[in-house]
Protein backbone atom coordinates (compact mmCIF):
# COMPACT_ATOMS: atom_id res chain seq x y z
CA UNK A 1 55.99 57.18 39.68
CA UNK A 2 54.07 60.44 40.47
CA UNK A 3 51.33 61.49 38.37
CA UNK A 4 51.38 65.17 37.40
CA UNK A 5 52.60 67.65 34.71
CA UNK A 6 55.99 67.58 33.55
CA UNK A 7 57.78 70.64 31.87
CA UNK A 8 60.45 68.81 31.39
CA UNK A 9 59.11 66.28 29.15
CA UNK A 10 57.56 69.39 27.35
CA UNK A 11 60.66 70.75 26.59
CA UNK A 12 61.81 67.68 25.45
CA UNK A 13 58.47 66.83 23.22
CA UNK A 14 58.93 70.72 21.86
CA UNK A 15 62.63 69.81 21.01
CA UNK A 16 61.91 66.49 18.73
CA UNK A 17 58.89 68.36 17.09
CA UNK A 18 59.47 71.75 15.66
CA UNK A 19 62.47 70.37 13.57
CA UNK A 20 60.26 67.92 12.36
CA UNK A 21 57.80 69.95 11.57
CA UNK A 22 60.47 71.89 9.36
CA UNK A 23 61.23 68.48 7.70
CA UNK A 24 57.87 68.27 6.23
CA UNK A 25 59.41 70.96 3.92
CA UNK A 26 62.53 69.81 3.61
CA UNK A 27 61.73 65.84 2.88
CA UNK A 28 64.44 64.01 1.06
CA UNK A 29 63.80 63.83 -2.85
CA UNK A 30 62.93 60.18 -3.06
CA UNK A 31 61.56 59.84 0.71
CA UNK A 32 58.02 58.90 -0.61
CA UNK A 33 59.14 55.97 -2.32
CA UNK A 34 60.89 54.40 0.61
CA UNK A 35 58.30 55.20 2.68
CA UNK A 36 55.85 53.26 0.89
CA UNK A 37 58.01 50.33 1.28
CA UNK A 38 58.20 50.47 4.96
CA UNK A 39 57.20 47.44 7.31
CA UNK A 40 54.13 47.27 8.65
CA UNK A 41 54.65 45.76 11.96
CA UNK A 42 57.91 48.18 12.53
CA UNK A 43 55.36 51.23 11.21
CA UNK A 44 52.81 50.50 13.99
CA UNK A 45 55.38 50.09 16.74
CA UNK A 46 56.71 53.48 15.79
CA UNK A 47 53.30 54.56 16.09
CA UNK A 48 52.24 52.95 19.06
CA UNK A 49 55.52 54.13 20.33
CA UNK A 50 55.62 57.55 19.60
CA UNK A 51 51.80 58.14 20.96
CA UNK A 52 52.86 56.40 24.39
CA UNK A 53 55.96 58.32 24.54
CA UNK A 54 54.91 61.68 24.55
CA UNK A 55 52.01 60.79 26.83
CA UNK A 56 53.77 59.47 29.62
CA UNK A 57 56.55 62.38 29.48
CA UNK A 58 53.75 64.60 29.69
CA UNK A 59 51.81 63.20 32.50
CA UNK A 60 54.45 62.24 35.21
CA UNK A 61 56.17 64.63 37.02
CA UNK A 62 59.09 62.35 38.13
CA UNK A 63 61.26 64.15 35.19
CA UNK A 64 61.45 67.54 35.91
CA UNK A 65 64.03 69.33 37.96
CA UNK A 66 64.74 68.11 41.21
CA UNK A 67 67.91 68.99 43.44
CA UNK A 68 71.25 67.54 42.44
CA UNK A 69 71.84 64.12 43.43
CA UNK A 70 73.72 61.16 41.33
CA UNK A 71 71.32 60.71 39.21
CA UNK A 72 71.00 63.91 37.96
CA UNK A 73 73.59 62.60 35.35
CA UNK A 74 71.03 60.90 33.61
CA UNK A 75 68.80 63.83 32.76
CA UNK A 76 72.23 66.16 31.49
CA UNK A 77 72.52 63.01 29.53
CA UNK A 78 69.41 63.03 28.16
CA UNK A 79 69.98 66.59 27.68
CA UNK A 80 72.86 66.65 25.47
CA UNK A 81 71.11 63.83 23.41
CA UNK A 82 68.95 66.18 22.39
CA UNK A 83 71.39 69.28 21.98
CA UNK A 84 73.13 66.53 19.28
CA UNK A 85 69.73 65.85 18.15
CA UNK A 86 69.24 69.85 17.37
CA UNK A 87 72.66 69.51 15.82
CA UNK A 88 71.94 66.84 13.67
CA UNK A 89 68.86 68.44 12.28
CA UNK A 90 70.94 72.05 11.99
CA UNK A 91 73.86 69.76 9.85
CA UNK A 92 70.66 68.33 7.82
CA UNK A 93 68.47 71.65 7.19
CA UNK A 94 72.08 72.95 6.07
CA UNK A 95 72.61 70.28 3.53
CA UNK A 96 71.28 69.42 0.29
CA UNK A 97 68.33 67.69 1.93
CA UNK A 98 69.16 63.95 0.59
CA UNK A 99 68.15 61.07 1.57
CA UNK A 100 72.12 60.09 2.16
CA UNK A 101 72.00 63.49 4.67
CA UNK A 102 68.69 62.13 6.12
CA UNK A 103 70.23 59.04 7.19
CA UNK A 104 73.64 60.00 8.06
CA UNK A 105 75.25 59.34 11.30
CA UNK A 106 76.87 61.55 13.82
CA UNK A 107 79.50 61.65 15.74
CA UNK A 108 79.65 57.57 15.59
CA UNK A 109 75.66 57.81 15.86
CA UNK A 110 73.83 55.58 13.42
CA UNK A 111 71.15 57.34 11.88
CA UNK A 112 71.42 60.16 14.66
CA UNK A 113 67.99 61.07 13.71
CA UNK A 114 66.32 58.68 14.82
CA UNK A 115 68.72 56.96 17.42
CA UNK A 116 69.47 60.72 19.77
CA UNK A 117 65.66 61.21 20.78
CA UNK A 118 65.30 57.13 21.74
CA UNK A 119 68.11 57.60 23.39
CA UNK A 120 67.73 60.63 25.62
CA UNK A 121 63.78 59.36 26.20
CA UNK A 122 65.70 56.27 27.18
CA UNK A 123 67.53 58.33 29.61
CA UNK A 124 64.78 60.51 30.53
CA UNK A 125 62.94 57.07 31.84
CA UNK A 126 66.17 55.59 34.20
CA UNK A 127 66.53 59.57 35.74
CA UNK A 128 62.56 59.37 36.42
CA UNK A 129 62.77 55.51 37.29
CA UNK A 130 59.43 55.47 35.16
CA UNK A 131 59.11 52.10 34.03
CA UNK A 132 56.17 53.19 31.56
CA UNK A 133 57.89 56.04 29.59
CA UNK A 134 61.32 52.82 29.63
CA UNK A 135 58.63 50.32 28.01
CA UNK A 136 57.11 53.24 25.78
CA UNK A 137 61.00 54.43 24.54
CA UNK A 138 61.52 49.99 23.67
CA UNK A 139 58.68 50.36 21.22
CA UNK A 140 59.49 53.27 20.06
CA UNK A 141 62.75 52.18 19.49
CA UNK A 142 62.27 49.40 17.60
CA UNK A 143 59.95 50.61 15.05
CA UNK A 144 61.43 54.13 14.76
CA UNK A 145 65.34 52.87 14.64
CA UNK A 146 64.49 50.08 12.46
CA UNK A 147 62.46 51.87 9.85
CA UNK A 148 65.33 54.35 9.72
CA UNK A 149 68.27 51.59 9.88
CA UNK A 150 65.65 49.64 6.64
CA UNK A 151 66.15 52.66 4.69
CA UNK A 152 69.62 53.58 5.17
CA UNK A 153 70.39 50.02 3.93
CA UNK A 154 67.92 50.62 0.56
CA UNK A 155 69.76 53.66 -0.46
CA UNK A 156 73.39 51.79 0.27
CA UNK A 157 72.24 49.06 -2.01
């Protein structure tokens, strides 16, 4: 692990935040409610999880570009995550904004929203071999995925 700036975890911070940002405008009708039902201990390891996240794919600069080897696969993997992750939010901003189209899966993806960025983060780590930004992604991953898999199963019901 090798301290220093990383562009490419900028790009990939930049990609997961200006659709949300958007979102704020375009929130589910109904999204407040389940919100305020969310778990607690789920809500602070999305939080915790988020913060280390973007911290540590900001501040090593095992992630960005190096020649071509094997595991360059894992960063074009992490890549296209996030390309599906645009797409998902493209198919959502499109939509009538429900909570149904908030939660929605894609291609096979459980709630591609919030599964695509832990994912390619996930990926991110293993091309890196950054054990902190792999340990961030797990807490991340639990609170973030299970908040989103609580309320898909509230609006099913």
């Amino acid at each position: 692990m090798h301290f220093g700036f990383s562009y490419t975890g900028l790009i990939f911070l930049v990609m997961l935040m200006i659709p949300n940002l958007i979102w704020t405008k375009y929130k589910p009708a109904g999204y407040e409610e389940y919100a305020k039902n969310e778990n607690r201990v789920l809500l602070a390891l999305e939080r915790t999880g988020e913060v280390l996240v973007s911290c540590a794919a900001l501040i090593f600069s095992d992630f960005n570009i190096r020649g071509w080897s094997l595991r360059s696969c894992w960063l074009i993997a992490a890549g296209l995550c996030m390309i599906l992750y645009e797409i998902f939010w493209i198919r959502y901003f499109r939509s009538g904004h429900t909570m149904h189209d908030f939660y929605s899966s894609l291609l096979g993806i459980p709630v591609a929203g919030a599964t695509l960025p832990v994912i390619a983060f996930l990926f991110l780590a293993v091309y890196g071999r950054n054990i902190i930004l792999a340990v961030a992604v797990a807490v991340l991953g639990i609170g973030h995925i299970g908040i989103h898999l609580a309320h898909k199963r509230e609006i099913q019901s």
